[in-house]
C-alpha atoms as a PDB file:
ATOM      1  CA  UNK A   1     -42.795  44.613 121.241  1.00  0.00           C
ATOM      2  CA  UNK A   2     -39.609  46.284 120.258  1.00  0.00           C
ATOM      3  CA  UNK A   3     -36.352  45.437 121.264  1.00  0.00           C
ATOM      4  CA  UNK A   4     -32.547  47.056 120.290  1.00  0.00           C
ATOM      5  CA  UNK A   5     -34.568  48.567 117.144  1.00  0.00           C
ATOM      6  CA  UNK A   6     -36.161  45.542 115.859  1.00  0.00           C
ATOM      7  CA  UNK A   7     -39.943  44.651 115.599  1.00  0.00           C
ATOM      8  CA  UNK A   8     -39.941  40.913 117.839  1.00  0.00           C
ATOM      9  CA  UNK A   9     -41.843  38.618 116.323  1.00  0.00           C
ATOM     10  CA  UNK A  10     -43.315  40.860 114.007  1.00  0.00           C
ATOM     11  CA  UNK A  11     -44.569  38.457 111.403  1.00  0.00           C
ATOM     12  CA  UNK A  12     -46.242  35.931 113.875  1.00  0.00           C
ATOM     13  CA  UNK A  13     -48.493  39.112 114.860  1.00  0.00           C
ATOM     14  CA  UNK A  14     -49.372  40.096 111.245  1.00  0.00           C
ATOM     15  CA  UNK A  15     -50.052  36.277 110.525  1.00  0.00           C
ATOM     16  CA  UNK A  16     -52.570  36.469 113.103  1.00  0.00           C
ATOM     17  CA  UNK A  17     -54.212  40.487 112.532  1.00  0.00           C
ATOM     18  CA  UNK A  18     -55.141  39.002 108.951  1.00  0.00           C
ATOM     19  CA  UNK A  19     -55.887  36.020 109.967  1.00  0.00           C
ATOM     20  CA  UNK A  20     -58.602  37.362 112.111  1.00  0.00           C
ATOM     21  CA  UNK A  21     -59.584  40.038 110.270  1.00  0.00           C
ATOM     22  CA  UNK A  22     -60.318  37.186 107.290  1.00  0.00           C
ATOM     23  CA  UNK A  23     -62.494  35.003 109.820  1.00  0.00           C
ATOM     24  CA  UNK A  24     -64.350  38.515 110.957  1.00  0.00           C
ATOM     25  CA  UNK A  25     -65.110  38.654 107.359  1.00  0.00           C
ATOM     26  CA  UNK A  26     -63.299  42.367 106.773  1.00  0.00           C
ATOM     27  CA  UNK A  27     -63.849  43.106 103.436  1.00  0.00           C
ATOM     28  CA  UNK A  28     -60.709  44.826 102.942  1.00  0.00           C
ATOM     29  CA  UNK A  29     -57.846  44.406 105.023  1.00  0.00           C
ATOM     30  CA  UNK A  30     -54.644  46.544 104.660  1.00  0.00           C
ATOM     31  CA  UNK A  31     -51.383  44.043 103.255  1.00  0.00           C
ATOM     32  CA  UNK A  32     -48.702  43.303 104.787  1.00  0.00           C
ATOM     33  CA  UNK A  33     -46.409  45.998 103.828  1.00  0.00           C
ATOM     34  CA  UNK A  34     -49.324  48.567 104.871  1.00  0.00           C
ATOM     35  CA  UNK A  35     -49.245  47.722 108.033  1.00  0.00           C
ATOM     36  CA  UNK A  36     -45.181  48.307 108.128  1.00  0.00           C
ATOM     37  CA  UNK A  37     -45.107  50.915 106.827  1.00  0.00           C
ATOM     38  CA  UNK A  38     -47.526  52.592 108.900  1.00  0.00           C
ATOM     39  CA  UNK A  39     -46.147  50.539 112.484  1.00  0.00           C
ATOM     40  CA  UNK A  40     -42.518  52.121 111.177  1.00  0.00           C
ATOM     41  CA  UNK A  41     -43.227  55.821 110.628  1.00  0.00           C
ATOM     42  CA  UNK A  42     -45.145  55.573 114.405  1.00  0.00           C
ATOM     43  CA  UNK A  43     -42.139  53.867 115.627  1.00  0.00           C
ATOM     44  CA  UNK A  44     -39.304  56.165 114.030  1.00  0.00           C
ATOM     45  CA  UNK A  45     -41.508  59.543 114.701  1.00  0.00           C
ATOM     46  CA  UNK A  46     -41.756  59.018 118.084  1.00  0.00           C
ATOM     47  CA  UNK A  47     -38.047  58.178 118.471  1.00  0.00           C
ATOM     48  CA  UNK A  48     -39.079  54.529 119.837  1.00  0.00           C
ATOM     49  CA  UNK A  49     -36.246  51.819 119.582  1.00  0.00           C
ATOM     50  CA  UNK A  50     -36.304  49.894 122.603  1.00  0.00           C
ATOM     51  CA  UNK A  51     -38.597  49.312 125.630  1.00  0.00           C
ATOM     52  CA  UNK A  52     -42.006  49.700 123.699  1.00  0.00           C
ATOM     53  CA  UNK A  53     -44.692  48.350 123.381  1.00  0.00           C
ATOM     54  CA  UNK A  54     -47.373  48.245 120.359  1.00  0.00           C
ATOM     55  CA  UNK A  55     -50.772  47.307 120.145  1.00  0.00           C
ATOM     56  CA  UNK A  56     -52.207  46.983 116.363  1.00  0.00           C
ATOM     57  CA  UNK A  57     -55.967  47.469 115.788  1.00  0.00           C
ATOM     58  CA  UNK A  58     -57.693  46.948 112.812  1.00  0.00           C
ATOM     59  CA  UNK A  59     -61.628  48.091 112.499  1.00  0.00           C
ATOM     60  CA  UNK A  60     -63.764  47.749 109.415  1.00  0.00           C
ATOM     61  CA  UNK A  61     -63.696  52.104 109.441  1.00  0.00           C
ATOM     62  CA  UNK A  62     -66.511  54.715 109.859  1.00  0.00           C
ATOM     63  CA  UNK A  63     -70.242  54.058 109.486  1.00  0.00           C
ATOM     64  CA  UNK A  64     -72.765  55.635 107.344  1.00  0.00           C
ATOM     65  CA  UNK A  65     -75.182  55.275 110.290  1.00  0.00           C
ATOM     66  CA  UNK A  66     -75.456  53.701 113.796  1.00  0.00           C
ATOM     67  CA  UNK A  67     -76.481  50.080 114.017  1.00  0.00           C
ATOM     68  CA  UNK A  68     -74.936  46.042 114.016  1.00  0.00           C
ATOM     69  CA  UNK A  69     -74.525  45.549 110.159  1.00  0.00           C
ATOM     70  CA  UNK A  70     -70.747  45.944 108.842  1.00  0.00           C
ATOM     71  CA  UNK A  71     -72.269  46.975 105.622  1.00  0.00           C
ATOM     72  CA  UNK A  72     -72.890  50.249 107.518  1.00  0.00           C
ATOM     73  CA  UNK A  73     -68.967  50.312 107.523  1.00  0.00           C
ATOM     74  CA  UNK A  74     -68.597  52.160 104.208  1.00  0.00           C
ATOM     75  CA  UNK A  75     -65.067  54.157 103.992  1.00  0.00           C
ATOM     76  CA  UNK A  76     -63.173  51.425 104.305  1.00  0.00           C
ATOM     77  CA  UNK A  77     -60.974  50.120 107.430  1.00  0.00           C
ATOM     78  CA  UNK A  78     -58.956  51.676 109.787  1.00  0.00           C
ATOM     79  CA  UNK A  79     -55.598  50.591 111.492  1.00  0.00           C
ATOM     80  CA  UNK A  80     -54.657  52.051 114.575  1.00  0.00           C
ATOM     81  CA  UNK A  81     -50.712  52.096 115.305  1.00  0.00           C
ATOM     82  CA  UNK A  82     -50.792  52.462 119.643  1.00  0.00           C
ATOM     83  CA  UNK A  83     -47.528  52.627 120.568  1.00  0.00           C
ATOM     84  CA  UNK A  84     -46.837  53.562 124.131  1.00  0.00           C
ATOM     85  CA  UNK A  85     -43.301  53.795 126.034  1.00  0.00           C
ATOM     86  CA  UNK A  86     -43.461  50.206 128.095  1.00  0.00           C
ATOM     87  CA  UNK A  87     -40.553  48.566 129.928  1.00  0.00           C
ATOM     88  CA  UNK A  88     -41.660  44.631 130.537  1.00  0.00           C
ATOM     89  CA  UNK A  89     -44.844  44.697 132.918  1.00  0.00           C
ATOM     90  CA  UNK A  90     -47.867  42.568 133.998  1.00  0.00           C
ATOM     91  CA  UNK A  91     -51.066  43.235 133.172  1.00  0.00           C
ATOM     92  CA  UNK A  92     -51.829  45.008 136.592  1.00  0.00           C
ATOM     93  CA  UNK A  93     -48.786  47.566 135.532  1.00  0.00           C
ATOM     94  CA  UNK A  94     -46.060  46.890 137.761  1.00  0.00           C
ATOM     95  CA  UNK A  95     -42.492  46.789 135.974  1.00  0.00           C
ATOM     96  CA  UNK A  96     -41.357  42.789 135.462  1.00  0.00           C
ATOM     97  CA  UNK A  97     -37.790  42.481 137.212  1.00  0.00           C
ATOM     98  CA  UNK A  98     -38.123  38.615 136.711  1.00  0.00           C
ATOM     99  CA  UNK A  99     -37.794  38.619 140.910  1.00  0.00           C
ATOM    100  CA  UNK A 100     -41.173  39.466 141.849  1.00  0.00           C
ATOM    101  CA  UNK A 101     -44.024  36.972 141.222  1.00  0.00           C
ATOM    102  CA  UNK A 102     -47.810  37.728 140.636  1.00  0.00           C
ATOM    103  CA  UNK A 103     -50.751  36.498 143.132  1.00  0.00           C
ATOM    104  CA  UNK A 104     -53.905  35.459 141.233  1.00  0.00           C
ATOM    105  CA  UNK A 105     -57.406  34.185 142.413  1.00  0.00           C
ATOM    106  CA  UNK A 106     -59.551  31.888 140.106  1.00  0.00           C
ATOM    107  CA  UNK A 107     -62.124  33.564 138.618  1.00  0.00           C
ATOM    108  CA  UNK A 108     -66.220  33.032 138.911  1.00  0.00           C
ATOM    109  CA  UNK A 109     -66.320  34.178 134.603  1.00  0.00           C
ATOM    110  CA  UNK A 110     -65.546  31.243 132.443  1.00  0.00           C
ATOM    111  CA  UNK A 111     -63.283  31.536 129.300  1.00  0.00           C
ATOM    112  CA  UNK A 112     -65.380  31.418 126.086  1.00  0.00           C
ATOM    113  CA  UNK A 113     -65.776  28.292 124.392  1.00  0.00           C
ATOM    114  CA  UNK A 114     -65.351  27.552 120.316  1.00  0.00           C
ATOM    115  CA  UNK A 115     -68.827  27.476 120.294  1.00  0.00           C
ATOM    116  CA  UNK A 116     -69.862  30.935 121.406  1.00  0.00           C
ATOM    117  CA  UNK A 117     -66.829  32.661 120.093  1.00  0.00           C
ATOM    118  CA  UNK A 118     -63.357  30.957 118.923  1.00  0.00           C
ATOM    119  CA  UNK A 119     -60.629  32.303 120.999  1.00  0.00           C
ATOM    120  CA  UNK A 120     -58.419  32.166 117.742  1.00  0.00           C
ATOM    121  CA  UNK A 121     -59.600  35.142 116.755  1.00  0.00           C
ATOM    122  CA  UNK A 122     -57.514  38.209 118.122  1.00  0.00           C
ATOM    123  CA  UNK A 123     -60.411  40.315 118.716  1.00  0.00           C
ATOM    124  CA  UNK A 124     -61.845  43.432 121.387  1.00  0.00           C
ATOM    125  CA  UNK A 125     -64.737  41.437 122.663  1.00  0.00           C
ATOM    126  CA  UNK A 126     -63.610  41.145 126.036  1.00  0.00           C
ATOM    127  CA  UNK A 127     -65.651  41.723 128.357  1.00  0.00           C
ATOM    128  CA  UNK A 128     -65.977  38.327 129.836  1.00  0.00           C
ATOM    129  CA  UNK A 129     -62.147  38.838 130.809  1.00  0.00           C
ATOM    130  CA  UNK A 130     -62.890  42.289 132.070  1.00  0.00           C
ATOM    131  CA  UNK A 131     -65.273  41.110 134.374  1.00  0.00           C
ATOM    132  CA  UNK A 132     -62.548  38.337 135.628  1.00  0.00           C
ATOM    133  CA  UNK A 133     -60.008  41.620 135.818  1.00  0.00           C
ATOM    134  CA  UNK A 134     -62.439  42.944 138.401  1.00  0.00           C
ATOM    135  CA  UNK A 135     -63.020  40.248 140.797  1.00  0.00           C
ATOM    136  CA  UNK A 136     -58.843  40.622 140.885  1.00  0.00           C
ATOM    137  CA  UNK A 137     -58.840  44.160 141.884  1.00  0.00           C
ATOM    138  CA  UNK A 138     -61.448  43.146 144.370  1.00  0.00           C
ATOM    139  CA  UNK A 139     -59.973  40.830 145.829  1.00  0.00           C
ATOM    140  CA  UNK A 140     -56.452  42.557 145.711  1.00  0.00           C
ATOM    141  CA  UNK A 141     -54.964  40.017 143.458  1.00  0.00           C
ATOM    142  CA  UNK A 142     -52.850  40.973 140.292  1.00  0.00           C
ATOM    143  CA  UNK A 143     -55.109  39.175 138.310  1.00  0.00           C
ATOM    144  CA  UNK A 144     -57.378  36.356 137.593  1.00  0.00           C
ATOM    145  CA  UNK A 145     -56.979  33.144 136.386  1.00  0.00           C
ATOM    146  CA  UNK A 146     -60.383  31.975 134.207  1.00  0.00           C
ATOM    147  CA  UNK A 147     -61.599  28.106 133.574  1.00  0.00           C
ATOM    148  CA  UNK A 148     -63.098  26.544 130.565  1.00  0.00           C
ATOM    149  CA  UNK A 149     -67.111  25.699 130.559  1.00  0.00           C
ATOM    150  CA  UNK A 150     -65.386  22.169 131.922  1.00  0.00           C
ATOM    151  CA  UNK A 151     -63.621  24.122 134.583  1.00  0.00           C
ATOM    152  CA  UNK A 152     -60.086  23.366 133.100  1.00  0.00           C
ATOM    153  CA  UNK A 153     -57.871  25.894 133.565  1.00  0.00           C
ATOM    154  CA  UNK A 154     -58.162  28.469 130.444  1.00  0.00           C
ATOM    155  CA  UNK A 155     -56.159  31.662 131.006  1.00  0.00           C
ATOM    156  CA  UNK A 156     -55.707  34.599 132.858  1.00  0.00           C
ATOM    157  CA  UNK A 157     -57.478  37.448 132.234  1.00  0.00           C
ATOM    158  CA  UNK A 158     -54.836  38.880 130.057  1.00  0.00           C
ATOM    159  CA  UNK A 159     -52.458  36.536 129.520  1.00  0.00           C
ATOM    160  CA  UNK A 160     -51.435  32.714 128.869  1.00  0.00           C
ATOM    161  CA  UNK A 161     -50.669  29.999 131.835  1.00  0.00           C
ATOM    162  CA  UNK A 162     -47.795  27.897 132.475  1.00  0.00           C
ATOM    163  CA  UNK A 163     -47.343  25.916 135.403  1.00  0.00           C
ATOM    164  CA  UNK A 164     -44.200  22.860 136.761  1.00  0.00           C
ATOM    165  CA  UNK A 165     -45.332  19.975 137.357  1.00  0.00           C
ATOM    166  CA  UNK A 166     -42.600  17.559 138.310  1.00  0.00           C
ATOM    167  CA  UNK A 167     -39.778  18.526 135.578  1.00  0.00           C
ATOM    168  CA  UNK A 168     -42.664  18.888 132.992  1.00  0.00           C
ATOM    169  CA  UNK A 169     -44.490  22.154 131.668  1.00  0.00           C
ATOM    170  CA  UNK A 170     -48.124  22.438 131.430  1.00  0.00           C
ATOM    171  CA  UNK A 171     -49.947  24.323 129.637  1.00  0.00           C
ATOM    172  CA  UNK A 172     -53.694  24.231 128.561  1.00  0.00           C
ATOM    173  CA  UNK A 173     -54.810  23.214 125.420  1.00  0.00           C
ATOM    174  CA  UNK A 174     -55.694  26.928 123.155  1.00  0.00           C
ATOM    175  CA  UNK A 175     -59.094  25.576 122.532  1.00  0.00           C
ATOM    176  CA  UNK A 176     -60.496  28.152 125.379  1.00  0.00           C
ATOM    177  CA  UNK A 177     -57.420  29.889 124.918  1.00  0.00           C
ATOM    178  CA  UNK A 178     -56.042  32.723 122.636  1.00  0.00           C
ATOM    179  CA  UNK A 179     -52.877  30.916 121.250  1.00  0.00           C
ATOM    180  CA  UNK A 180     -50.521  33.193 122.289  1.00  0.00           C
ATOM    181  CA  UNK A 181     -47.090  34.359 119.966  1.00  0.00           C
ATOM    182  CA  UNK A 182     -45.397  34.454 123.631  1.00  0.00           C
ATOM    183  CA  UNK A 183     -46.961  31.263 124.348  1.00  0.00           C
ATOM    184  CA  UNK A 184     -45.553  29.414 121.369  1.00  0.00           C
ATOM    185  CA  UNK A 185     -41.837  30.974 121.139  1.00  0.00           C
ATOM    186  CA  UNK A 186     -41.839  29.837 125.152  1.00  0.00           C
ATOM    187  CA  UNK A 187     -43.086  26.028 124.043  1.00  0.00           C
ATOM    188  CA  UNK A 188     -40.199  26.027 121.202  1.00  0.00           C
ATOM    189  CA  UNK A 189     -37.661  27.403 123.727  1.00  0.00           C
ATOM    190  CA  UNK A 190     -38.610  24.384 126.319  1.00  0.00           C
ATOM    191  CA  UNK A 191     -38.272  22.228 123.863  1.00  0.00           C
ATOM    192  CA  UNK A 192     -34.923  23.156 122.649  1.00  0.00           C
ATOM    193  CA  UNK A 193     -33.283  23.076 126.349  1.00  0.00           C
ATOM    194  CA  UNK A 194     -35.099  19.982 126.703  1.00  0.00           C
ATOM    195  CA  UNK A 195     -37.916  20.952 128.967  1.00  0.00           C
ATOM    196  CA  UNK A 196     -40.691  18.088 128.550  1.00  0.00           C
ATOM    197  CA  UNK A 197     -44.585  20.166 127.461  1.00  0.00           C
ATOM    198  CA  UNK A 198     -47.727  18.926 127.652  1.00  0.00           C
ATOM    199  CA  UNK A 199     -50.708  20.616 125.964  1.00  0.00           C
ATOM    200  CA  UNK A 200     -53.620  19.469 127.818  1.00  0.00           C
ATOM    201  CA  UNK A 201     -56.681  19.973 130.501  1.00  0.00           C
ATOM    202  CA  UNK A 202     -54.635  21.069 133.498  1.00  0.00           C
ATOM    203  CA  UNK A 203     -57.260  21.341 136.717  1.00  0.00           C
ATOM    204  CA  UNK A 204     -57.042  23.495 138.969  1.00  0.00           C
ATOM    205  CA  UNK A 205     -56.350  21.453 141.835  1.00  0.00           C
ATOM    206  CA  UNK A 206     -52.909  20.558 139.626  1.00  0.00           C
ATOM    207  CA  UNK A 207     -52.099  23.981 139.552  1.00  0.00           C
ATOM    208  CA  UNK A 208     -52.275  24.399 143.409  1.00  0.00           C
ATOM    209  CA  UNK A 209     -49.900  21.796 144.184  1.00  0.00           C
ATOM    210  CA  UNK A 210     -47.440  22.717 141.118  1.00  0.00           C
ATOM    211  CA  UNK A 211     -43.837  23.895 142.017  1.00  0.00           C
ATOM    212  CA  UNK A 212     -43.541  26.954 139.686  1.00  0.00           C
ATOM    213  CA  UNK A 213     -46.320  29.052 137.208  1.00  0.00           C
ATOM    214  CA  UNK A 214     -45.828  31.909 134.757  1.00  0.00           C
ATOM    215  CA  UNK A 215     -48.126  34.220 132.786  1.00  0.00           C
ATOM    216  CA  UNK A 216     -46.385  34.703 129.105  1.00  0.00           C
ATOM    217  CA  UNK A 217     -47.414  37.390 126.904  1.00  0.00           C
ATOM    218  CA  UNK A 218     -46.256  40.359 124.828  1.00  0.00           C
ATOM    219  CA  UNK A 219     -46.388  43.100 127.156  1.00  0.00           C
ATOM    220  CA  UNK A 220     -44.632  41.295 129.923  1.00  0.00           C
ATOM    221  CA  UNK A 221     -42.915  37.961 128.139  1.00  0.00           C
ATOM    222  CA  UNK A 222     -42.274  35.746 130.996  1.00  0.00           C
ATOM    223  CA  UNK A 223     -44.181  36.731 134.557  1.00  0.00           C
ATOM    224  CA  UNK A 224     -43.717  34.348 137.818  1.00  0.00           C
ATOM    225  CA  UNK A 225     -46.954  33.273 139.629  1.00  0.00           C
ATOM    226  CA  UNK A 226     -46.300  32.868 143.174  1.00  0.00           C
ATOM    227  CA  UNK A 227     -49.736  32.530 144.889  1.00  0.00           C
ATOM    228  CA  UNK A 228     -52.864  31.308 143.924  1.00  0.00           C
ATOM    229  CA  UNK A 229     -56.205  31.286 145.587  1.00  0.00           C
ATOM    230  CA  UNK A 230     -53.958  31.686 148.736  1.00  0.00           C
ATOM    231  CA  UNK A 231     -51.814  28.656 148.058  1.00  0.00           C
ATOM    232  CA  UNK A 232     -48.183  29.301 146.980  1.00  0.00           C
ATOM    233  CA  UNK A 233     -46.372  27.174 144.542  1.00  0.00           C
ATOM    234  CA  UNK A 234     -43.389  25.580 145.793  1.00  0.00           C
ATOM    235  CA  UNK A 235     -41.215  28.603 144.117  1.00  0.00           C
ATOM    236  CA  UNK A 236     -42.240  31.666 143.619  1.00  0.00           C
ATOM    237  CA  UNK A 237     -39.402  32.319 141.413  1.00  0.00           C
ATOM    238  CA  UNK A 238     -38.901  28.679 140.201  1.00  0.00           C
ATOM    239  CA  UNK A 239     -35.671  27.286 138.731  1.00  0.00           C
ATOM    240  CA  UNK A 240     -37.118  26.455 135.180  1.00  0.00           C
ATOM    241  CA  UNK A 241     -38.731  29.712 135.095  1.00  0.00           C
ATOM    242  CA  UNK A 242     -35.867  31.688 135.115  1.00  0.00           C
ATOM    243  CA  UNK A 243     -33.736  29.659 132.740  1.00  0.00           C
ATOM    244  CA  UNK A 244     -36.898  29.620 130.414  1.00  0.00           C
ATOM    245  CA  UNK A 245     -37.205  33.437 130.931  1.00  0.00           C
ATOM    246  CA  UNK A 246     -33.046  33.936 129.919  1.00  0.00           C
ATOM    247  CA  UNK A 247     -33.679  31.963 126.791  1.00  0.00           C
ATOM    248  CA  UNK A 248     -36.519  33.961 125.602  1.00  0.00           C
ATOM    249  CA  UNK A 249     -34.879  37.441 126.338  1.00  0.00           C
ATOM    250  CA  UNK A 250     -31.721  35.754 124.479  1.00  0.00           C
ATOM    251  CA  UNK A 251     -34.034  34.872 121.159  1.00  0.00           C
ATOM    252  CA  UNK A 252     -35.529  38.307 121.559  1.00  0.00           C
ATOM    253  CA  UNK A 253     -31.496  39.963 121.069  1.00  0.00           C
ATOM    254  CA  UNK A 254     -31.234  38.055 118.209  1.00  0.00           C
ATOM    255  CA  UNK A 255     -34.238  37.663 116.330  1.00  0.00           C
ATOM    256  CA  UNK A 256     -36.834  40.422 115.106  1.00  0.00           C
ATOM    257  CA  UNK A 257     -37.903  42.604 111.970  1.00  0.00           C
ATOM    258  CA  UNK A 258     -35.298  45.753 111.962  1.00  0.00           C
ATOM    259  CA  UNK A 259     -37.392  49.637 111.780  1.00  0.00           C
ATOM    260  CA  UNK A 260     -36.898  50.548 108.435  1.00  0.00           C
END
């Protein structure tokens, strides 16, 4: 995301395209200064400085010929630069004023498990969360909170989970989880203002009875939860949540790659 003309958090996101793209087993994969280069001529041709938001995608390129093999993938891969005019917003769309909080319902779909695919890998193969992101609309929520194969909380459909829990943050572990950049700076941040985390199996019946939850991830940073499965946390807009959400927007002034 780009803020005041700087890239935030810029090399956490490479870190993890080539990361992925190395356990995908990419034969090539564009280097760091590539992927600059081509993020800041998108940026700087479209005028963007502030209020944007980018999505990197990296495939292994164009086939010779239809079919599962990547050694069908011949011409080498190709990095798509989508970068879209985006104030802060959930996943559902609506603008983030930090005022508003976010109903979500608990999903049927479970989360997928290290052992069918490892959520450490920033990938497209989504569809599990899709079909999570439907049974919201359905059911008119904003979106859906998924469990683990355990049924431990996981992770919304789009984005990571944090809920209060009597002065302490929990979050789940990111073993069902994509470990989110958001996710991480927000941990650091708690834990300079002296916030107590925990990184562990949260249930869902913990989550029902907690006093405040947030969704954290590029697109909207920090996002209150107020409602869940019809029961409301104890704030909607919860003390800790807002100081947590000034910090971040304060690293966010101060901190990031400049558009060169």
């Amino acid at each position: 995301r780009v803020y005041d003309g700087k890239v935030f958090a810029l090399e956490e996101h490479l870190d993890r395209l080539i990361d992925s793209a190395k356990a995908l087993a990419f034969e090539e994969i564009p280097t760091r200064a590539e992927v600059k280069k081509a993020l800041f001529e998108t940026l700087k041709a479209n005028g963007m400085r502030d209020e944007t938001h980018v999505r990197l995608t990296l495939t292994r390129g164009e086939k010779v010929t239809s079919g599962m093999s990547p050694s069908n993938n011949q011409s080498g891969p190709c990095l798509i630069v989508l970068a879209e005019w985006k104030p802060l917003m959930d996943s559902s769309g609506k603008a983030v004023g930090f005022s508003k909080p976010q109903t979500l319902i608990t999903s049927t779909i479970r989360r997928n498990t290290p052992s069918c695919l490892d959520s450490k890998i920033h990938h497209n193969n989504l569809l599990n969360n899709i079909l999570a992101k439907v049974e919201a609309n359905v059911a008119g929520a904003d979106d859906a909170l998924m469990l683990d194969m355990q049924g431990f909380v996981s992770e919304t459909n789009a984005t990571n989970f944090f809920c209060i829990r009597k002065g302490k943050l929990l979050t789940p572990h990111a073993d069902a989880c994509l470990p989110g950049i958001t996710r991480g700076i927000v941990i650091e941040v708690a834990k300079e203002l002296g916030i107590p985390v925990e990184e562990r199996n949260v249930s869902i019946s913990e989550v029902y009875s907690a006093c405040e939850a947030f969704t954290t991830g590029t697109m909207g940073a920090l996002v209150p939860v107020g409602q869940i499965d019809g029961r409301s946390m104890t704030h909607g807009v919860g003390p800790l949540t807002t100081k947590l959400q000034a910090a971040y927007q304060a690293r966010t002034k101060t901190q990031g790659v400049p558009i060169e």
